[in-house]
PDB file of N, CA and C in Angstrom:
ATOM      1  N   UNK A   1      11.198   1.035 -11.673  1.00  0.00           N
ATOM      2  CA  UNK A   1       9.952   0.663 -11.038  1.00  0.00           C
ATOM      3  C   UNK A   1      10.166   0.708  -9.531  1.00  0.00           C
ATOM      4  N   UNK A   2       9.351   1.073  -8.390  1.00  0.00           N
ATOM      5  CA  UNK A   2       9.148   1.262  -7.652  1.00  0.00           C
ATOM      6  C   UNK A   2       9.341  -0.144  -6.678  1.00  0.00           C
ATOM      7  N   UNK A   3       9.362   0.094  -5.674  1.00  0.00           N
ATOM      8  CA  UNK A   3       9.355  -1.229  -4.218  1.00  0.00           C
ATOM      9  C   UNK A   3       7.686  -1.784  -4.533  1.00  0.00           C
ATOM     10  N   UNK A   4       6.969  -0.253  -4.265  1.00  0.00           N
ATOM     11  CA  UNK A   4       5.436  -0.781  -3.964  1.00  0.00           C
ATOM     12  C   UNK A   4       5.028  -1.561  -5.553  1.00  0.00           C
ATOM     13  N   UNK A   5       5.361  -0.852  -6.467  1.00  0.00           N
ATOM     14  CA  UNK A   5       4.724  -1.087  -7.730  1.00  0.00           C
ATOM     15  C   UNK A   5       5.081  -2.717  -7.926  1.00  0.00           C
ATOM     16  N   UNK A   6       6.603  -2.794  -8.070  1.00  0.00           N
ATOM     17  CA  UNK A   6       6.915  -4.487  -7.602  1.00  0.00           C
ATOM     18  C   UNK A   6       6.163  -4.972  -6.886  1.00  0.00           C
ATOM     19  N   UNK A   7       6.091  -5.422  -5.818  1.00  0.00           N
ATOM     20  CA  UNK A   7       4.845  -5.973  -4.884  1.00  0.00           C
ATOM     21  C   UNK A   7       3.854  -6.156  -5.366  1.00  0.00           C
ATOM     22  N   UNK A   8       3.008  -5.074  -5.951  1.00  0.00           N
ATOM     23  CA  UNK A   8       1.667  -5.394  -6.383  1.00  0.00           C
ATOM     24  C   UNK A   8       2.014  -6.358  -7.773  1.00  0.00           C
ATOM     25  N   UNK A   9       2.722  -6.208  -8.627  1.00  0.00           N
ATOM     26  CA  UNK A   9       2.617  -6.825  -9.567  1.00  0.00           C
ATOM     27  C   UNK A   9       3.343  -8.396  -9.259  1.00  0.00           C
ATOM     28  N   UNK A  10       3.774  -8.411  -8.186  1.00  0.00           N
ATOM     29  CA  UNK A  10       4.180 -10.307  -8.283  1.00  0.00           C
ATOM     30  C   UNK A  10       2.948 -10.355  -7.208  1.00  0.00           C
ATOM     31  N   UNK A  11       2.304  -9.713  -6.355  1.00  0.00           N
ATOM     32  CA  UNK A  11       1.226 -10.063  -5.686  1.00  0.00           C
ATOM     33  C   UNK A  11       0.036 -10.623  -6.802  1.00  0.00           C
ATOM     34  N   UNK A  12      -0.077  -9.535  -7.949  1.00  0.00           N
ATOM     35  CA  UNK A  12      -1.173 -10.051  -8.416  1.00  0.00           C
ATOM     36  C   UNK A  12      -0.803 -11.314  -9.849  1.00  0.00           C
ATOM     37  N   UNK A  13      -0.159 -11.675 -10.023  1.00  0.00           N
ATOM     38  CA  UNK A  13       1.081 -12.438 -10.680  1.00  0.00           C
ATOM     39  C   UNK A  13       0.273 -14.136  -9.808  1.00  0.00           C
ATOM     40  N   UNK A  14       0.829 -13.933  -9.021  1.00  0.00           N
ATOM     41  CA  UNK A  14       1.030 -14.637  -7.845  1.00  0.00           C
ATOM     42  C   UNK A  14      -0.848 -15.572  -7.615  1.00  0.00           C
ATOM     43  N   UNK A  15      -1.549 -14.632  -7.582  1.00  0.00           N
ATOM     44  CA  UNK A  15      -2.832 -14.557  -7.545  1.00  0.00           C
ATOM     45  C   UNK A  15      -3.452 -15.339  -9.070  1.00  0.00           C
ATOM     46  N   UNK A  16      -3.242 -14.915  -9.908  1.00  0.00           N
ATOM     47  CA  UNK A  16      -3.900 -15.253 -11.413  1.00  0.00           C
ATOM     48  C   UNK A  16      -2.969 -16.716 -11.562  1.00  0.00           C
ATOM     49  N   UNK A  17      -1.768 -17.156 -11.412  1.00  0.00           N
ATOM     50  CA  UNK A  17      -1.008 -18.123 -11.350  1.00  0.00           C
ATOM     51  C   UNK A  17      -1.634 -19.353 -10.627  1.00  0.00           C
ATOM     52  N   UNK A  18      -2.303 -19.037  -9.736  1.00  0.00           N
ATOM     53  CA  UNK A  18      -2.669 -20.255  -8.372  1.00  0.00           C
ATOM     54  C   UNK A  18      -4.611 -20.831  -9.215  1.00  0.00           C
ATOM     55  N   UNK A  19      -3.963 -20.789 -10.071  1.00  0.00           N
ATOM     56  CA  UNK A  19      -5.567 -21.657 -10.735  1.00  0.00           C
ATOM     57  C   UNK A  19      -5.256 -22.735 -11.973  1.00  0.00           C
ATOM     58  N   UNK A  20      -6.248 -23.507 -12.014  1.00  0.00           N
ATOM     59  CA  UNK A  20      -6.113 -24.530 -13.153  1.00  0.00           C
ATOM     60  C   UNK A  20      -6.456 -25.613 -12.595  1.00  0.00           C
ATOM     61  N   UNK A  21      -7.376 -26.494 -13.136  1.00  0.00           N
ATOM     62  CA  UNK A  21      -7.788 -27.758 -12.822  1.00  0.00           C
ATOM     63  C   UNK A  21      -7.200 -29.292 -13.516  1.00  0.00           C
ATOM     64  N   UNK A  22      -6.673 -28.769 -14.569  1.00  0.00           N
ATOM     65  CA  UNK A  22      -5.636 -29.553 -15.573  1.00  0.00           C
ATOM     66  C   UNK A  22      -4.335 -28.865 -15.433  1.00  0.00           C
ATOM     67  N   UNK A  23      -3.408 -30.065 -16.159  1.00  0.00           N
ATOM     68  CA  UNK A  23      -1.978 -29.816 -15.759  1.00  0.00           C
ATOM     69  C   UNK A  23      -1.914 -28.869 -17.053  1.00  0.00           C
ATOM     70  N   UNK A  24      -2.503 -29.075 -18.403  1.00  0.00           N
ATOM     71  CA  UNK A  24      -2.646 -27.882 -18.903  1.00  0.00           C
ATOM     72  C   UNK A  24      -3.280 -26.701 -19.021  1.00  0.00           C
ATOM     73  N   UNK A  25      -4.100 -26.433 -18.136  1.00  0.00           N
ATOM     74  CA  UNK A  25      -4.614 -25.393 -17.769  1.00  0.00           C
ATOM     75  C   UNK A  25      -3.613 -24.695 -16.432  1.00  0.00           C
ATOM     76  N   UNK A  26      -2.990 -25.312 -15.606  1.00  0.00           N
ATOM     77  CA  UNK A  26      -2.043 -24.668 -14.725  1.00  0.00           C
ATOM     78  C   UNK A  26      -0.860 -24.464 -16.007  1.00  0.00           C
ATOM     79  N   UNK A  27      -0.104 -24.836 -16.797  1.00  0.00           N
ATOM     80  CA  UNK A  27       0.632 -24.464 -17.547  1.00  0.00           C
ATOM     81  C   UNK A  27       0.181 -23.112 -18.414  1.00  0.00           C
ATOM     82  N   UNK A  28      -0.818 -23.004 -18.856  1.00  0.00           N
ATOM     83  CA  UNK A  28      -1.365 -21.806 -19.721  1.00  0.00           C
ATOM     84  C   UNK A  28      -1.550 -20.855 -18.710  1.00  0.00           C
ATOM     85  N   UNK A  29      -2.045 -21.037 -17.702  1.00  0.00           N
ATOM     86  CA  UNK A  29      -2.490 -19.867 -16.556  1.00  0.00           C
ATOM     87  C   UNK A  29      -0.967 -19.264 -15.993  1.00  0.00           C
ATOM     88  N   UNK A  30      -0.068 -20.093 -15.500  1.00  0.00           N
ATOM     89  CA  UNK A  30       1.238 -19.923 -15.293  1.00  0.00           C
ATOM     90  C   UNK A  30       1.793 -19.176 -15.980  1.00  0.00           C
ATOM     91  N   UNK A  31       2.116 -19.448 -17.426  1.00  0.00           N
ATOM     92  CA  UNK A  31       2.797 -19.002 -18.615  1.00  0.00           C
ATOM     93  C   UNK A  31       2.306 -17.523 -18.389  1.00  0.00           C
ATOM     94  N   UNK A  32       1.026 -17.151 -18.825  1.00  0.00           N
ATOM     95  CA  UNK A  32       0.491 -15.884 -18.822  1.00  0.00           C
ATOM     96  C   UNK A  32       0.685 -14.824 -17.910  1.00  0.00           C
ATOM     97  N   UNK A  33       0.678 -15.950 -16.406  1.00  0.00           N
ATOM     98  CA  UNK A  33       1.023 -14.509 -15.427  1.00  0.00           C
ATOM     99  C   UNK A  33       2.724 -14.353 -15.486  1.00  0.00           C
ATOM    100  N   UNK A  34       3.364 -15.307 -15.912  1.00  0.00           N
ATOM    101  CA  UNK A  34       4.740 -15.402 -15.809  1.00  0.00           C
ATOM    102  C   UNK A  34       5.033 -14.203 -16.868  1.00  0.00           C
ATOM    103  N   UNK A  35       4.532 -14.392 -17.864  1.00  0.00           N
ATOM    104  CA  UNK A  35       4.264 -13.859 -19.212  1.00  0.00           C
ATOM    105  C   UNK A  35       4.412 -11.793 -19.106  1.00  0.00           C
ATOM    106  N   UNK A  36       3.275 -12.043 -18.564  1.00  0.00           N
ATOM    107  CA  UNK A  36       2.888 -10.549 -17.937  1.00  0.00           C
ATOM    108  C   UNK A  36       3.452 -10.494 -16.789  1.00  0.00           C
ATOM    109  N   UNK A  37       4.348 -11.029 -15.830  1.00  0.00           N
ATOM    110  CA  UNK A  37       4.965 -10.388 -15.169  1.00  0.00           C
ATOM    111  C   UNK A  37       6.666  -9.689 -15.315  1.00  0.00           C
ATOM    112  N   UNK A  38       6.997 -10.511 -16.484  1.00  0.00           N
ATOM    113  CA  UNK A  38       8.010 -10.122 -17.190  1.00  0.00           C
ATOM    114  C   UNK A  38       7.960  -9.344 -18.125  1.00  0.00           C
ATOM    115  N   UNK A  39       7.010  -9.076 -18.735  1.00  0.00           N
ATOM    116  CA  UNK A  39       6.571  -7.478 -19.955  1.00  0.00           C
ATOM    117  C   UNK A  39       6.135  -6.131 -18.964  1.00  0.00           C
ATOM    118  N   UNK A  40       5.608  -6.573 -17.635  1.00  0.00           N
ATOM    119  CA  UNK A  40       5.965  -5.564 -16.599  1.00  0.00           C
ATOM    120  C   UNK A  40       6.893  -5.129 -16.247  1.00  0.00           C
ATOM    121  N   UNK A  41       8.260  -5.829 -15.864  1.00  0.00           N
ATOM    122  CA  UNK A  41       8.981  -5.533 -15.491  1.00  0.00           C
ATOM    123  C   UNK A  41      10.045  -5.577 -16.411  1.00  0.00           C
ATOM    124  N   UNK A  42       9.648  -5.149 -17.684  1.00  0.00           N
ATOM    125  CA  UNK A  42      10.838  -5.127 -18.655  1.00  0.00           C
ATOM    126  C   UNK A  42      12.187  -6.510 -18.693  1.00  0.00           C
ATOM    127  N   UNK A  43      11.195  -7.313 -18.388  1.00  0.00           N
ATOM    128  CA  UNK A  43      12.259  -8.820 -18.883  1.00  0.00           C
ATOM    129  C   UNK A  43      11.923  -9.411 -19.719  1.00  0.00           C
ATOM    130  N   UNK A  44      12.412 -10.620 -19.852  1.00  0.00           N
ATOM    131  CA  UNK A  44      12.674 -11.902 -20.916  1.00  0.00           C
ATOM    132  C   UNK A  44      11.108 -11.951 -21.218  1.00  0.00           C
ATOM    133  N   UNK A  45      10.428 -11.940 -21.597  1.00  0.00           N
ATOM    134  CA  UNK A  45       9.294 -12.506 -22.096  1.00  0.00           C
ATOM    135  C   UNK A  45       8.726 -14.041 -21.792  1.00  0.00           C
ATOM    136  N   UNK A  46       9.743 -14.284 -22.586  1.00  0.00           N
ATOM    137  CA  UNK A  46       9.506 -16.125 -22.637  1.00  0.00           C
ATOM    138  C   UNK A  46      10.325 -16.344 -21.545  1.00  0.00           C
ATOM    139  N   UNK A  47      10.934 -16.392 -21.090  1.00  0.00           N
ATOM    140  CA  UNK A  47      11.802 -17.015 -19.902  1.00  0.00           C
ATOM    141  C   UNK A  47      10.570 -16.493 -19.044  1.00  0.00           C
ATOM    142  N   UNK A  48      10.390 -15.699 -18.337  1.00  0.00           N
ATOM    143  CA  UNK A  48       8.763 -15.489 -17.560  1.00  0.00           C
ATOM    144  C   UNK A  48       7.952 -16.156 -17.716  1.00  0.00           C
ATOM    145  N   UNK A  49       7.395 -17.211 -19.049  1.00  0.00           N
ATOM    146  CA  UNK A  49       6.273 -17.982 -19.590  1.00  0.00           C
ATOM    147  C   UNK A  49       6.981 -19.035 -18.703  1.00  0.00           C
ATOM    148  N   UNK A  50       8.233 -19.094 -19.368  1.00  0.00           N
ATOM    149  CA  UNK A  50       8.928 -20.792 -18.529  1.00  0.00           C
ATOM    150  C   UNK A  50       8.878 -21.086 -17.619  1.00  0.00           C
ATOM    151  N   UNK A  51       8.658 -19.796 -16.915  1.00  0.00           N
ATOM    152  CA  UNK A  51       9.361 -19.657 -15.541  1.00  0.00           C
ATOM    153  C   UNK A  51       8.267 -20.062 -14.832  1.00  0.00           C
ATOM    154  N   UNK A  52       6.916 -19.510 -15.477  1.00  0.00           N
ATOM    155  CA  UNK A  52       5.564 -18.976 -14.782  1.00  0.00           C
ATOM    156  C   UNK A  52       4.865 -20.542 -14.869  1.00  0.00           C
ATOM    157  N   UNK A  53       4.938 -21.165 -15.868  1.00  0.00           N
ATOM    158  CA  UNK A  53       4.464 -22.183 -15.933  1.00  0.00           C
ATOM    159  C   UNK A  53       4.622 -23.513 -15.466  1.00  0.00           C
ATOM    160  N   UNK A  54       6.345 -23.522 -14.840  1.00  0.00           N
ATOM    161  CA  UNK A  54       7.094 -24.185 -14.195  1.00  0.00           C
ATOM    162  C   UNK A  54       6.743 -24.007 -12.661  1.00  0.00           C
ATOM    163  N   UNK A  55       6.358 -22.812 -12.462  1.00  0.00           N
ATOM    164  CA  UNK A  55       6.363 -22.589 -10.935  1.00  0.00           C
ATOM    165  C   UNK A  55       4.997 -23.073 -10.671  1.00  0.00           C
ATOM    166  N   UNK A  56       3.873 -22.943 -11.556  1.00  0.00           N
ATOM    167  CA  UNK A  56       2.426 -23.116 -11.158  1.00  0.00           C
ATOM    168  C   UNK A  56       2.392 -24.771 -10.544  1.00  0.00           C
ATOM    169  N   UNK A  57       2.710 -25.069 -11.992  1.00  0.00           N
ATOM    170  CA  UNK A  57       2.523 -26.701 -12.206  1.00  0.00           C
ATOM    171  C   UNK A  57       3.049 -27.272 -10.512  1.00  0.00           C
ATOM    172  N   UNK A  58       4.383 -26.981 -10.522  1.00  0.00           N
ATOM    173  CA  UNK A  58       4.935 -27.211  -9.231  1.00  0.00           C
ATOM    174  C   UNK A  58       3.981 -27.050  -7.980  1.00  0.00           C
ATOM    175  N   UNK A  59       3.782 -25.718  -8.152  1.00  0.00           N
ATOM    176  CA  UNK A  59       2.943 -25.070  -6.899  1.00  0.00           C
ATOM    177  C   UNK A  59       1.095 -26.081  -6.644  1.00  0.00           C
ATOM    178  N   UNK A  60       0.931 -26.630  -7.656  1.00  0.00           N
ATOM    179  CA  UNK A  60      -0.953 -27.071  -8.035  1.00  0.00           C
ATOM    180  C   UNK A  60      -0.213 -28.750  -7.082  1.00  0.00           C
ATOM    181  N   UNK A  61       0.954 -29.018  -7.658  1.00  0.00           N
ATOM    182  CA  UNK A  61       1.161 -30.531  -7.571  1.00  0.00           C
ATOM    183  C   UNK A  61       1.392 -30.696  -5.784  1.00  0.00           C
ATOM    184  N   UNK A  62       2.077 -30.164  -5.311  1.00  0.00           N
ATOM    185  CA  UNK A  62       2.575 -29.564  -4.343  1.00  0.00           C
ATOM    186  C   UNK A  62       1.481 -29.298  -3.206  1.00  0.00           C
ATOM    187  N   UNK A  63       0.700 -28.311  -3.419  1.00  0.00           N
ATOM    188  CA  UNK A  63      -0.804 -27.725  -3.010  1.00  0.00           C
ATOM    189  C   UNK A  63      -1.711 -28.292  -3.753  1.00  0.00           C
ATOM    190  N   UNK A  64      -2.473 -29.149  -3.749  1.00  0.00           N
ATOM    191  CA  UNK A  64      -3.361 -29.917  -4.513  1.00  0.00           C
ATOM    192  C   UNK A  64      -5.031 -29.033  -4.204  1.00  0.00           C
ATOM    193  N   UNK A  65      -5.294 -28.697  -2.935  1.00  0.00           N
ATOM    194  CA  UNK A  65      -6.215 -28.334  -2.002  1.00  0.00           C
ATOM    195  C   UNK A  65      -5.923 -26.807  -2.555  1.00  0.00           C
ATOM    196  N   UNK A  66      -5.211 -26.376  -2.748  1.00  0.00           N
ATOM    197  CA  UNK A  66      -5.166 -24.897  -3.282  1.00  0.00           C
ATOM    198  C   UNK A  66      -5.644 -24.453  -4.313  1.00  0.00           C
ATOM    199  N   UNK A  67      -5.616 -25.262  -5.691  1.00  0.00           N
ATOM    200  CA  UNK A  67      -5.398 -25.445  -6.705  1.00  0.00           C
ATOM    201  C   UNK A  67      -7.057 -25.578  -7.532  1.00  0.00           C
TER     202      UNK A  67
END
Protein backbone atom coordinates (compact mmCIF):
# COMPACT_ATOMS: atom_id res chain seq x y z
CA UNK A 1 0.00 0.00 0.00
CA UNK A 2 1.05 3.27 -0.84
CA UNK A 3 2.22 6.56 1.57
CA UNK A 4 -0.88 8.47 0.04
CA UNK A 5 -3.32 5.50 0.17
CA UNK A 6 -2.23 5.12 4.05
CA UNK A 7 -3.08 8.65 4.86
CA UNK A 8 -6.34 8.66 3.43
CA UNK A 9 -7.37 5.63 5.11
CA UNK A 10 -6.28 6.56 8.88
CA UNK A 11 -7.52 10.14 7.78
CA UNK A 12 -10.83 8.79 7.13
CA UNK A 13 -10.56 6.12 10.08
CA UNK A 14 -9.81 8.96 12.14
CA UNK A 15 -12.93 10.94 10.98
CA UNK A 16 -15.82 8.09 11.39
CA UNK A 17 -14.03 7.26 14.95
CA UNK A 18 -14.56 10.94 16.50
CA UNK A 19 -18.47 10.34 17.06
CA UNK A 20 -20.77 8.85 19.69
CA UNK A 21 -22.82 10.34 22.31
CA UNK A 22 -22.71 7.21 24.67
CA UNK A 23 -19.76 5.45 25.95
CA UNK A 24 -21.32 2.69 23.95
CA UNK A 25 -21.86 4.22 20.99
CA UNK A 26 -18.08 5.66 20.98
CA UNK A 27 -17.07 1.95 21.57
CA UNK A 28 -19.14 0.54 18.48
CA UNK A 29 -18.14 3.57 16.27
CA UNK A 30 -14.40 3.03 17.36
CA UNK A 31 -14.40 -0.73 16.95
CA UNK A 32 -15.70 -0.33 13.31
CA UNK A 33 -13.33 2.24 12.10
CA UNK A 34 -10.56 0.37 14.01
CA UNK A 35 -12.19 -2.64 12.43
CA UNK A 36 -11.95 -1.37 8.86
CA UNK A 37 -8.86 0.13 9.25
CA UNK A 38 -7.15 -3.05 9.88
CA UNK A 39 -9.02 -5.22 6.97
CA UNK A 40 -7.50 -2.26 4.92
CA UNK A 41 -4.41 -2.63 5.72
CA UNK A 42 -4.22 -6.31 5.89
CA UNK A 43 -4.01 -6.63 9.84
CA UNK A 44 -5.36 -8.17 12.94
CA UNK A 45 -8.93 -7.62 12.58
CA UNK A 46 -9.88 -7.68 16.12
CA UNK A 47 -6.87 -6.16 17.59
CA UNK A 48 -7.99 -2.96 15.24
CA UNK A 49 -11.66 -3.29 16.96
CA UNK A 50 -9.59 -3.14 20.39
CA UNK A 51 -7.55 -0.85 19.39
CA UNK A 52 -10.25 1.42 17.66
CA UNK A 53 -12.51 1.34 20.44
CA UNK A 54 -9.94 1.99 23.08
CA UNK A 55 -8.65 4.97 21.31
CA UNK A 56 -12.23 6.61 20.71
CA UNK A 57 -13.51 6.14 24.19
CA UNK A 58 -10.20 7.77 25.32
CA UNK A 59 -10.28 10.41 22.68
CA UNK A 60 -14.61 11.43 23.52
CA UNK A 61 -13.43 11.39 27.43
CA UNK A 62 -10.49 13.47 26.86
CA UNK A 63 -12.29 15.90 24.13
CA UNK A 64 -15.70 16.02 25.53
CA UNK A 65 -16.56 19.29 23.18
CA UNK A 66 -15.44 17.20 20.19
CA UNK A 67 -17.37 14.36 20.69
Amino acid sequence: MSGKTLIIVLVASGGLAACGKTTGEQVIYGAGAGAAGSALLDGNVVTGAAVGAAANVIYCKENPYKC
